[in-house]
N, C-alpha and C. Protein backbone atom coordinates (compact mmCIF):
# COMPACT_ATOMS: atom_id res chain seq x y z
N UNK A 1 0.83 -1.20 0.00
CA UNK A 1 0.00 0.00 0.00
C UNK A 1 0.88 1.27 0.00
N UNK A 2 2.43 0.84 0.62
CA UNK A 2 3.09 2.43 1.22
C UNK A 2 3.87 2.74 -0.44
N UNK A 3 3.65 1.47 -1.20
CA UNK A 3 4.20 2.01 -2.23
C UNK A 3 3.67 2.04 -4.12
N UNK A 4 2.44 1.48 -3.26
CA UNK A 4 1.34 2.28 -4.14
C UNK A 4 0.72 3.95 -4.20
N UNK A 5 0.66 4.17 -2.81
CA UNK A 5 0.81 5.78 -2.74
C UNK A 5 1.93 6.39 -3.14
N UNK A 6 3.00 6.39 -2.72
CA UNK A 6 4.03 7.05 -2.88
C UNK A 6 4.26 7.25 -4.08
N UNK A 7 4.00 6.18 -5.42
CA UNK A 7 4.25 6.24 -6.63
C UNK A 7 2.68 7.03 -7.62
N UNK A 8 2.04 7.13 -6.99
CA UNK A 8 0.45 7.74 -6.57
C UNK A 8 -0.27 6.70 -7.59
N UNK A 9 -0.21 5.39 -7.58
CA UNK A 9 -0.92 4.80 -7.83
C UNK A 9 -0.56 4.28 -9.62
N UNK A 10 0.89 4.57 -9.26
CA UNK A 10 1.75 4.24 -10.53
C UNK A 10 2.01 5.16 -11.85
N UNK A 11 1.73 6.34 -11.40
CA UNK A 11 1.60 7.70 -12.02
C UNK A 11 3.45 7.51 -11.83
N UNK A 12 4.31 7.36 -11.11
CA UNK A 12 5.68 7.18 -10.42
C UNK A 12 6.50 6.38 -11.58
N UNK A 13 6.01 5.47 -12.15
CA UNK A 13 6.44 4.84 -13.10
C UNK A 13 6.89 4.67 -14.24
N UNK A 14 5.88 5.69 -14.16
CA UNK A 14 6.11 6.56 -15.98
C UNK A 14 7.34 7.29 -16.36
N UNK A 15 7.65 6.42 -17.40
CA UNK A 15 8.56 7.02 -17.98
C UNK A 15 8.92 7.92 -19.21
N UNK A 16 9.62 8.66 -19.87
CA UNK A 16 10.48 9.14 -18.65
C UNK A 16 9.50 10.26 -18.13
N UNK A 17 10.32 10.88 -16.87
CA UNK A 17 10.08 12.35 -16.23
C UNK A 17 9.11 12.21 -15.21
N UNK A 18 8.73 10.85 -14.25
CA UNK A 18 8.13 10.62 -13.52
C UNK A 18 7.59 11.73 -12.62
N UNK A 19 8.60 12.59 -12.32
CA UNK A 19 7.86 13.38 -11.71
C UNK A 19 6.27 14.35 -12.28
N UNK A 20 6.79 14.95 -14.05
CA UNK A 20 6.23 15.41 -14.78
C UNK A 20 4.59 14.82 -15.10
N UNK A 21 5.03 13.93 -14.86
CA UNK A 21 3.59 12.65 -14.97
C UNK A 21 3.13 12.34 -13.68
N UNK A 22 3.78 12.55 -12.86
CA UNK A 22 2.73 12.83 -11.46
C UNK A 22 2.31 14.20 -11.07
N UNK A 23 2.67 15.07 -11.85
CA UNK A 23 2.03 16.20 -11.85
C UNK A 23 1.20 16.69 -12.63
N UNK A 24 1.70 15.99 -13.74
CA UNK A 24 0.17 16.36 -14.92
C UNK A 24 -1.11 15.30 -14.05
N UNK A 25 -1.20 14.09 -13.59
CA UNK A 25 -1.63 13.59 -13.12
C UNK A 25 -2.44 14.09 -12.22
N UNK A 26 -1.61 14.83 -11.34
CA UNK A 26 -2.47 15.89 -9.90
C UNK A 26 -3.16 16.91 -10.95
N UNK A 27 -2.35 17.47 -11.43
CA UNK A 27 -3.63 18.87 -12.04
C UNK A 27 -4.67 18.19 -12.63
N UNK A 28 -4.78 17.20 -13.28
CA UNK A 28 -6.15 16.74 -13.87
C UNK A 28 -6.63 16.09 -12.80
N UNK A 29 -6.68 15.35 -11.62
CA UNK A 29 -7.00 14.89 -10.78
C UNK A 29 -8.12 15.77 -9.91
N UNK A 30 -6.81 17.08 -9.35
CA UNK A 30 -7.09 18.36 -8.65
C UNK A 30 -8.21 19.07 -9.36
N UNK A 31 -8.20 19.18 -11.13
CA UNK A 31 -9.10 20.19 -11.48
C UNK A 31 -10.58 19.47 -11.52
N UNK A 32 -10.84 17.85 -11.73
CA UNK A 32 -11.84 17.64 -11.05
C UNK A 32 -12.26 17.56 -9.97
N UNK A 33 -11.55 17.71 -8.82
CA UNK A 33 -11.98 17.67 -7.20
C UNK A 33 -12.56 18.78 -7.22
N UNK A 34 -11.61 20.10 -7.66
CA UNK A 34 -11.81 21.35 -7.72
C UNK A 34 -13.46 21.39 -8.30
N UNK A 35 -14.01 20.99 -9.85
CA UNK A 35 -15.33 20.99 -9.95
C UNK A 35 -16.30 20.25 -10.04
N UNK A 36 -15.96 19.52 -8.84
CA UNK A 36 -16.93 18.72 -8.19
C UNK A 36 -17.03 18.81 -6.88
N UNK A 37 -15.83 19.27 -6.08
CA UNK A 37 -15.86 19.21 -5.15
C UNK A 37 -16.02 20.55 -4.41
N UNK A 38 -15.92 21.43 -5.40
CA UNK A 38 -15.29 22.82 -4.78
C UNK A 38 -13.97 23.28 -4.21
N UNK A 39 -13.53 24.74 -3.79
CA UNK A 39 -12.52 24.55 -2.83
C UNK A 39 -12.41 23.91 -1.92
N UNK A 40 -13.34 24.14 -0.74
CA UNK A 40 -13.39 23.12 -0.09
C UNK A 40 -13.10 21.91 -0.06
N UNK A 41 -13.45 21.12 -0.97
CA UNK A 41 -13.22 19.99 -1.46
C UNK A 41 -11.24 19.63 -1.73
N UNK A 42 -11.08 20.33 -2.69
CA UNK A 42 -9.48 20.39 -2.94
C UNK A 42 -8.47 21.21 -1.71
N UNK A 43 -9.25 21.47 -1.05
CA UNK A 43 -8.72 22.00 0.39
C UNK A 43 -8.23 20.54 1.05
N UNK A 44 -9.96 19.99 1.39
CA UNK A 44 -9.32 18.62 2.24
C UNK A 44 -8.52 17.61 1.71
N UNK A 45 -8.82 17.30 -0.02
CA UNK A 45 -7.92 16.67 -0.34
C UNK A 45 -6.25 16.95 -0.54
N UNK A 46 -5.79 18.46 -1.13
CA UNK A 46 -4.60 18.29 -0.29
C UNK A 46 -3.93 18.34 1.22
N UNK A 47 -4.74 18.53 1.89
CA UNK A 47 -4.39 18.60 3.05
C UNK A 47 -4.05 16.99 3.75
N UNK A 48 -5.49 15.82 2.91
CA UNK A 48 -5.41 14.53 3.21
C UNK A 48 -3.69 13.62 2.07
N UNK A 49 -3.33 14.31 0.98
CA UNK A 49 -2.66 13.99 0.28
C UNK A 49 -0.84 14.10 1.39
N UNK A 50 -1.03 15.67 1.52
CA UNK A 50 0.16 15.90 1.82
C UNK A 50 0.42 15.36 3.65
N UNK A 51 -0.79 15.41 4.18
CA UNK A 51 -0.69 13.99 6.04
C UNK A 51 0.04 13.01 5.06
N UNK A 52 -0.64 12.08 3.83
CA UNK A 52 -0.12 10.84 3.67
C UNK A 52 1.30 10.49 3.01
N UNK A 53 1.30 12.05 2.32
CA UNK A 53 3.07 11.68 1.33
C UNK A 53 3.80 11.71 2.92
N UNK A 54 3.76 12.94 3.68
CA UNK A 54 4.90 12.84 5.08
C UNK A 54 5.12 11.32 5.50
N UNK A 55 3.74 11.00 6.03
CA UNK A 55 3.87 9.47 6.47
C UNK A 55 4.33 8.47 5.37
N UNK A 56 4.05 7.96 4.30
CA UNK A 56 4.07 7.48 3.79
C UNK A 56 6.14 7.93 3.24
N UNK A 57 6.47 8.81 3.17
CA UNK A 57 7.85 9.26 2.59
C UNK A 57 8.92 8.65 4.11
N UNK A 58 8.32 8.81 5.32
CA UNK A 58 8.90 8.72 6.54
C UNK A 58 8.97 7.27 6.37
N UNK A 59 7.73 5.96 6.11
CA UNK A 59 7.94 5.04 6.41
C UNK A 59 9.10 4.71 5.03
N UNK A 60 9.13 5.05 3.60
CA UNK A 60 9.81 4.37 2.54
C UNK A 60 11.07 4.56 2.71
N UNK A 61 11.30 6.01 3.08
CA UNK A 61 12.57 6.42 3.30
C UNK A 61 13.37 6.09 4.67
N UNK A 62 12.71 5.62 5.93
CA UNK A 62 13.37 5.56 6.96
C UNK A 62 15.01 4.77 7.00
N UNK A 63 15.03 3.78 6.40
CA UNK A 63 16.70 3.36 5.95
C UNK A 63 17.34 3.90 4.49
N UNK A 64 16.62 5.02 4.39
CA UNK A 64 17.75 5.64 3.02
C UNK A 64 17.60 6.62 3.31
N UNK A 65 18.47 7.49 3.93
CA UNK A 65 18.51 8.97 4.18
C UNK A 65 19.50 9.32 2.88
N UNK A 66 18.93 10.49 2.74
CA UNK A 66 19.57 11.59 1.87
C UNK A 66 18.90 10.92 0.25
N UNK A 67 17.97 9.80 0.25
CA UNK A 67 17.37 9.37 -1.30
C UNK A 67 16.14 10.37 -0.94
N UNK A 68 15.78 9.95 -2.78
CA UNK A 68 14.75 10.88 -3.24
C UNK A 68 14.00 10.33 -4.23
N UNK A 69 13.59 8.91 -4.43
CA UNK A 69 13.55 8.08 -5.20
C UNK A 69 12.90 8.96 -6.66
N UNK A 70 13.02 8.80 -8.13
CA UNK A 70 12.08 9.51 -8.79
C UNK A 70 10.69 9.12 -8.47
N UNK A 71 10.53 8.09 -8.60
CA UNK A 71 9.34 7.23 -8.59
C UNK A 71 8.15 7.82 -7.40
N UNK A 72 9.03 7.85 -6.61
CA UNK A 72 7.91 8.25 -5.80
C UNK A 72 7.66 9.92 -6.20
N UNK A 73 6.19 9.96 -6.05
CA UNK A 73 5.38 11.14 -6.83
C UNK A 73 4.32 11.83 -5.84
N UNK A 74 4.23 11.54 -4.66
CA UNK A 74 3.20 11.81 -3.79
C UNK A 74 3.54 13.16 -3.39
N UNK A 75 4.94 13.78 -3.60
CA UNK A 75 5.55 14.85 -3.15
C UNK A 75 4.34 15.52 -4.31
N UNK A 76 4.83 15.19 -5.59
CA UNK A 76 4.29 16.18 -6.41
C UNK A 76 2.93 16.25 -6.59
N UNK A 77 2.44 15.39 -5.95
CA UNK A 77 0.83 15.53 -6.08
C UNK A 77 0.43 16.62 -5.07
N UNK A 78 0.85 16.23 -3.57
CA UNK A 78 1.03 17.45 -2.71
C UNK A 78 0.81 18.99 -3.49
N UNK A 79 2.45 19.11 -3.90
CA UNK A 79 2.61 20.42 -4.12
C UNK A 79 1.38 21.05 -5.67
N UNK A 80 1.63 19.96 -6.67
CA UNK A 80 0.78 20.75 -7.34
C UNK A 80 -0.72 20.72 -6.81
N UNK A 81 -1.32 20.38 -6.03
CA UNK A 81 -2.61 20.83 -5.80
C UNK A 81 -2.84 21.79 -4.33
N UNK A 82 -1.40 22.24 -4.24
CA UNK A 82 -1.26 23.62 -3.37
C UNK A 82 -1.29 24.75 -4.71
N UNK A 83 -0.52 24.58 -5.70
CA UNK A 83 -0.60 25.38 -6.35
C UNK A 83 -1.46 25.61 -7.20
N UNK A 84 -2.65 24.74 -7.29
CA UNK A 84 -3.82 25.09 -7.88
C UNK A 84 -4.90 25.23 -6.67
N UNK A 85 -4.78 25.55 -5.48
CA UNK A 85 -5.40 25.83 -4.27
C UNK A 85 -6.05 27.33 -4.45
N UNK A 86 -4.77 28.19 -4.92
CA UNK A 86 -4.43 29.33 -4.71
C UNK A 86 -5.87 29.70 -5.53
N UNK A 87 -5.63 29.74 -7.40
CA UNK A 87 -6.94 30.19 -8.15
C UNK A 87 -8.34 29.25 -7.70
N UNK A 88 -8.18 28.58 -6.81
CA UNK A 88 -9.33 27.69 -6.98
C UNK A 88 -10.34 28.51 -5.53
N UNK A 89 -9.40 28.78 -4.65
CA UNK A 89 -9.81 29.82 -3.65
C UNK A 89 -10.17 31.31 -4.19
N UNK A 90 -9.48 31.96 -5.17
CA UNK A 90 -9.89 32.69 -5.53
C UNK A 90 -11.25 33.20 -6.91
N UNK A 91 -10.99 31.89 -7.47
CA UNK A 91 -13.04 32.20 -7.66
C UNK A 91 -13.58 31.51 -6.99
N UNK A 92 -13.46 30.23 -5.97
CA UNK A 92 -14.76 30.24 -4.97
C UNK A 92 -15.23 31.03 -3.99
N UNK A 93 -14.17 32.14 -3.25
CA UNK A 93 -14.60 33.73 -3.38
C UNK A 93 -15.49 34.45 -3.95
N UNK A 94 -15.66 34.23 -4.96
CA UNK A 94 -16.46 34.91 -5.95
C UNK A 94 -17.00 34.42 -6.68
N UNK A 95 -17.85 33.21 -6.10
CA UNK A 95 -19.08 32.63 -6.15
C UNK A 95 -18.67 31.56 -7.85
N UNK A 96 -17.81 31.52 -8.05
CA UNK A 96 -17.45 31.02 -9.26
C UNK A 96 -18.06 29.42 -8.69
N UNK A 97 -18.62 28.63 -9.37
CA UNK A 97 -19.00 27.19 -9.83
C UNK A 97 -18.93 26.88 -11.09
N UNK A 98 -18.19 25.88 -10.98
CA UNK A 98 -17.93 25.41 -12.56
C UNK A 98 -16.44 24.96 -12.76
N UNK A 99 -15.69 24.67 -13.71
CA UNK A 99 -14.14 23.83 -14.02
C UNK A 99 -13.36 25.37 -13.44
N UNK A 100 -12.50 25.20 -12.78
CA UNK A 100 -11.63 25.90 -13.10
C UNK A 100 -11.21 26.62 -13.82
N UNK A 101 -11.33 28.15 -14.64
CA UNK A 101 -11.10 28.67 -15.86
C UNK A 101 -9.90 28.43 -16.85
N UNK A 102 -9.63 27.96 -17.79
CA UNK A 102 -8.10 27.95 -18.74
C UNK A 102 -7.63 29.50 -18.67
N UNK A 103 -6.52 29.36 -18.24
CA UNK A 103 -5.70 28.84 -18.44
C UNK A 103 -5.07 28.21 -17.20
N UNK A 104 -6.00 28.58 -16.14
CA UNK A 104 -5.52 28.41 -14.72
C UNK A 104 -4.68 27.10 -14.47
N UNK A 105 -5.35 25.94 -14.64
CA UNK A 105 -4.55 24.93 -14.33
C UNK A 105 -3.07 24.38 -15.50
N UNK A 106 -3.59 25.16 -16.28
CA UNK A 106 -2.20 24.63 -17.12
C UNK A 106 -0.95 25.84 -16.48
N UNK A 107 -1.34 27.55 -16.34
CA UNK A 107 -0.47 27.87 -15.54
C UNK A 107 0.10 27.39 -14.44
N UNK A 108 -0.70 26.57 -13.54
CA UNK A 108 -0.51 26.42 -11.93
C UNK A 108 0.65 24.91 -12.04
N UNK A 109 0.06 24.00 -13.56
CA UNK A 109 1.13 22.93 -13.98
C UNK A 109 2.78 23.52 -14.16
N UNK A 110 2.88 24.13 -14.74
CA UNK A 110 4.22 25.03 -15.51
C UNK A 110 5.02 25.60 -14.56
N UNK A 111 3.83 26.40 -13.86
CA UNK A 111 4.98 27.12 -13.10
C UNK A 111 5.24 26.06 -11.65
N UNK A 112 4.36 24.97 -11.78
CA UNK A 112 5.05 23.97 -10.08
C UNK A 112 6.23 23.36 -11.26
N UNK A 113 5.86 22.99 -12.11
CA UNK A 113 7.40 22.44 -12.72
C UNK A 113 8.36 23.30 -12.54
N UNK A 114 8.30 24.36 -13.12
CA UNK A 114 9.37 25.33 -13.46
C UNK A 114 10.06 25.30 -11.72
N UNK A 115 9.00 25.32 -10.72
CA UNK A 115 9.83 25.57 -9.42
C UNK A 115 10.13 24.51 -8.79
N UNK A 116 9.96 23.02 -9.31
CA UNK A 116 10.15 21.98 -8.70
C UNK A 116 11.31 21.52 -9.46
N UNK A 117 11.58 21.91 -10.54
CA UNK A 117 13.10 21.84 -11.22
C UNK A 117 14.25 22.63 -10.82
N UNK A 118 13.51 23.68 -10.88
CA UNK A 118 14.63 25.29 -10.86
C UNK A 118 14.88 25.08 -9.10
N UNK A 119 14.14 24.75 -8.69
CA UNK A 119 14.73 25.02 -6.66
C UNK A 119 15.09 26.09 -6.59
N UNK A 120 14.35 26.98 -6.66
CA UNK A 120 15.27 28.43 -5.83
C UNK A 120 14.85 28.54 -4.82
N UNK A 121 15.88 28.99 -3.88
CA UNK A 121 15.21 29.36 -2.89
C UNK A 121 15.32 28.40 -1.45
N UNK A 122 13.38 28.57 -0.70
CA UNK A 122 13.15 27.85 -0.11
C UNK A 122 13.14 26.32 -0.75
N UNK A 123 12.80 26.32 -1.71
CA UNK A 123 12.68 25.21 -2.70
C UNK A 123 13.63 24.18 -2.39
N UNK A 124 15.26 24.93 -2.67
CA UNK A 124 15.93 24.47 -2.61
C UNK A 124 16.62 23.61 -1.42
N UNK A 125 16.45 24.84 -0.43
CA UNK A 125 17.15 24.71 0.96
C UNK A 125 15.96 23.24 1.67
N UNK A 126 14.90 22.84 0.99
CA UNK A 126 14.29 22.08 2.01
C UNK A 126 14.44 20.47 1.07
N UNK A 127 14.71 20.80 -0.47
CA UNK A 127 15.45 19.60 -1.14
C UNK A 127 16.86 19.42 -0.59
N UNK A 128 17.53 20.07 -0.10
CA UNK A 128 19.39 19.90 0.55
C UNK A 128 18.82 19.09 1.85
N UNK A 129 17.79 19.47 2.39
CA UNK A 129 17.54 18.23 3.68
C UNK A 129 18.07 17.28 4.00
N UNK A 130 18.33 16.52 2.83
CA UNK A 130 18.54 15.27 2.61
C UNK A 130 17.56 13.91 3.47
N UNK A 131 16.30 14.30 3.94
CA UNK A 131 15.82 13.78 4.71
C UNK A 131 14.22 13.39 3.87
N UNK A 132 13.23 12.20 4.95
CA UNK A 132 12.52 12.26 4.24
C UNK A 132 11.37 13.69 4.10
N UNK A 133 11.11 14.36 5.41
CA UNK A 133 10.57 15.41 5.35
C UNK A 133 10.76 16.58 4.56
N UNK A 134 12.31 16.55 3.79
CA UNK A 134 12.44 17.30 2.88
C UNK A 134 11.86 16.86 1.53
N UNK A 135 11.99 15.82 1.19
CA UNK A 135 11.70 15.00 0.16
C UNK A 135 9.94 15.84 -0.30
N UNK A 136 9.07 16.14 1.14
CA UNK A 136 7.85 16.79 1.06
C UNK A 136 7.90 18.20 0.96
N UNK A 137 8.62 18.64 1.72
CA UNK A 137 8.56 20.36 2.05
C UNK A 137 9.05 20.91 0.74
N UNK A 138 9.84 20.11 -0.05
CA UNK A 138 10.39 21.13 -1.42
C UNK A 138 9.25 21.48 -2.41
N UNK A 139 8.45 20.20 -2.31
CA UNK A 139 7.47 20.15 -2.83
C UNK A 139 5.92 20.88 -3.01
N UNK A 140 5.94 21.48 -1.37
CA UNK A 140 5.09 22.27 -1.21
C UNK A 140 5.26 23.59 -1.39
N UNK A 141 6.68 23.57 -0.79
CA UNK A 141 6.86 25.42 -1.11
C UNK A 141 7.27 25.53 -2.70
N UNK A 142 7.39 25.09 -3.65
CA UNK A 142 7.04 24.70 -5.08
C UNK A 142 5.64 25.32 -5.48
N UNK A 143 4.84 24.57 -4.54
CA UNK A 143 3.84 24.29 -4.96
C UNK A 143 3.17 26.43 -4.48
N UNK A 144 3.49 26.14 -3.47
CA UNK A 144 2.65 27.68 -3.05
C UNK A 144 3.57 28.48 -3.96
N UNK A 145 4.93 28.91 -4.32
CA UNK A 145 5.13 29.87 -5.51
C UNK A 145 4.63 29.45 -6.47
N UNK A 146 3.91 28.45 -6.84
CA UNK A 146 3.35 28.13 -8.32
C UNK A 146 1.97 28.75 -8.10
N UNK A 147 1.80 28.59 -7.24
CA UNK A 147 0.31 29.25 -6.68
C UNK A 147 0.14 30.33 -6.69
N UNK A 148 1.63 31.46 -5.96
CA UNK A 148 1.04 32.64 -6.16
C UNK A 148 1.61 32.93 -7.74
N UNK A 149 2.14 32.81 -8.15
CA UNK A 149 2.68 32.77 -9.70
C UNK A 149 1.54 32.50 -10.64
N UNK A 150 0.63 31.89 -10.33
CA UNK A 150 -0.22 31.48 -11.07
C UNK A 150 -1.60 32.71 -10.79
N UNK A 151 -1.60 33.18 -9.37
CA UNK A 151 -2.65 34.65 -9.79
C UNK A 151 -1.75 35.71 -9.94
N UNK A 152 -0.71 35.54 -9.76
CA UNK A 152 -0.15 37.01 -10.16
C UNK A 152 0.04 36.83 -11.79
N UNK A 153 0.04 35.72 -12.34
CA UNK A 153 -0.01 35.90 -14.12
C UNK A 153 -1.69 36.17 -14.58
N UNK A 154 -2.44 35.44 -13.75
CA UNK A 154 -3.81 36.04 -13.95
C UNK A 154 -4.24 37.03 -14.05
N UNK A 155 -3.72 38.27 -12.76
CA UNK A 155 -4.00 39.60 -12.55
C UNK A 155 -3.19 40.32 -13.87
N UNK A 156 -2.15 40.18 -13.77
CA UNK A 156 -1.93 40.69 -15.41
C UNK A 156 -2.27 40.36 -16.45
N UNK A 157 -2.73 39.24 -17.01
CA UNK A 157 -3.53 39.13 -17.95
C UNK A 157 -4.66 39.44 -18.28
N UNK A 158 -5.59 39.69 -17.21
CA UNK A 158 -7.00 40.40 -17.05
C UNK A 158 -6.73 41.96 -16.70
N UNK A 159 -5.85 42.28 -15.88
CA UNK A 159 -5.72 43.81 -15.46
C UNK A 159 -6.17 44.68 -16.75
N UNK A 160 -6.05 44.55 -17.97
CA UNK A 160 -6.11 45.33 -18.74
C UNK A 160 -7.62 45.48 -19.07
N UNK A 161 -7.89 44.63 -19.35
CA UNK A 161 -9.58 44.26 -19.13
C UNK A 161 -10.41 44.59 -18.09
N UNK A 162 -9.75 44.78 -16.72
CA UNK A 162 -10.59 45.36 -15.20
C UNK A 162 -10.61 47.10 -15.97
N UNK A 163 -9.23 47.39 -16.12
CA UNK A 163 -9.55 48.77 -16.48
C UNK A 163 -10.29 49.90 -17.23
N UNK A 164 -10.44 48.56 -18.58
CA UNK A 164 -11.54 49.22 -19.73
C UNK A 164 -12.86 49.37 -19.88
């Protein structure tokens, strides 16, 4: 079971770019929770995702410190459905029902890649961990700059349009 999650159900497997495929995986996953479930909904599920990658990363990893297996993908499911948290809170604010708008989730995909590759940062400093709790935390703070990255490309793309 600990390594059926971790690989999120063999999303981990895929080759190549496992990670890439457990994240396209979460955003299509996430953008139906999101409209079906609401925020709310994609609230509890990452919140229930990222309890189980910790546990689940603590039990795989406990005799391999400093690994990061590719395979395992539960990190990235975590983080990208923090980073589609962000727009998904901000039209259920504003009474929005319905999918998620485009380009939202393909932004909120791109830019958790772009920050789950690039590591700057906090990103980085919690991938140097070498531990299994890092193995999660890079993942999330990934995930929340993809998040705010993802309404701050929104607000400029519409800003011009609020004004006219």
């Amino acid at each position: 079971m600990i390594r059926l999650l971790a690989t999120f159900f063999g999303l981990g497997l895929m080759r190549p770019a496992p990670g890439t495929w457990g994240s396209l995986g979460a955003v299509l996953l996430g953008w139906a929770i999101d409209r079906y479930a609401g925020f709310p909904g994609l609230l509890l599920a990452t919140c229930a995702v990222t309890w189980a990658g910790f546990v689940v990363c603590t039990q795989l990893l406990a005799d391999r410190p400093g690994d990061d297996p590719s395979e395992v993908v539960i990190d990235e499911v975590a983080g990208q459905w923090i980073a589609l948290l962000l727009p998904s809170l901000a039209f259920w604010a504003r009474g929005w029902e319905g999918w998620l708008p485009w380009p939202a989730p393909l932004a909120a995909f791109l830019f958790f890649r772009l920050f789950d590759i690039w590591k700057p940062w906090l990103v980085g400093r919690a991938d140097a961990r070498g531990d299994a709790a890092g193995v999660m935390i890079d993942d999330l703070w990934a995930g929340l700059f993809a998040g705010l990255a993802t309404l701050a490309a929104g607000v400029l793309w519409h800003a011009p349009h609020l004004w006219s």
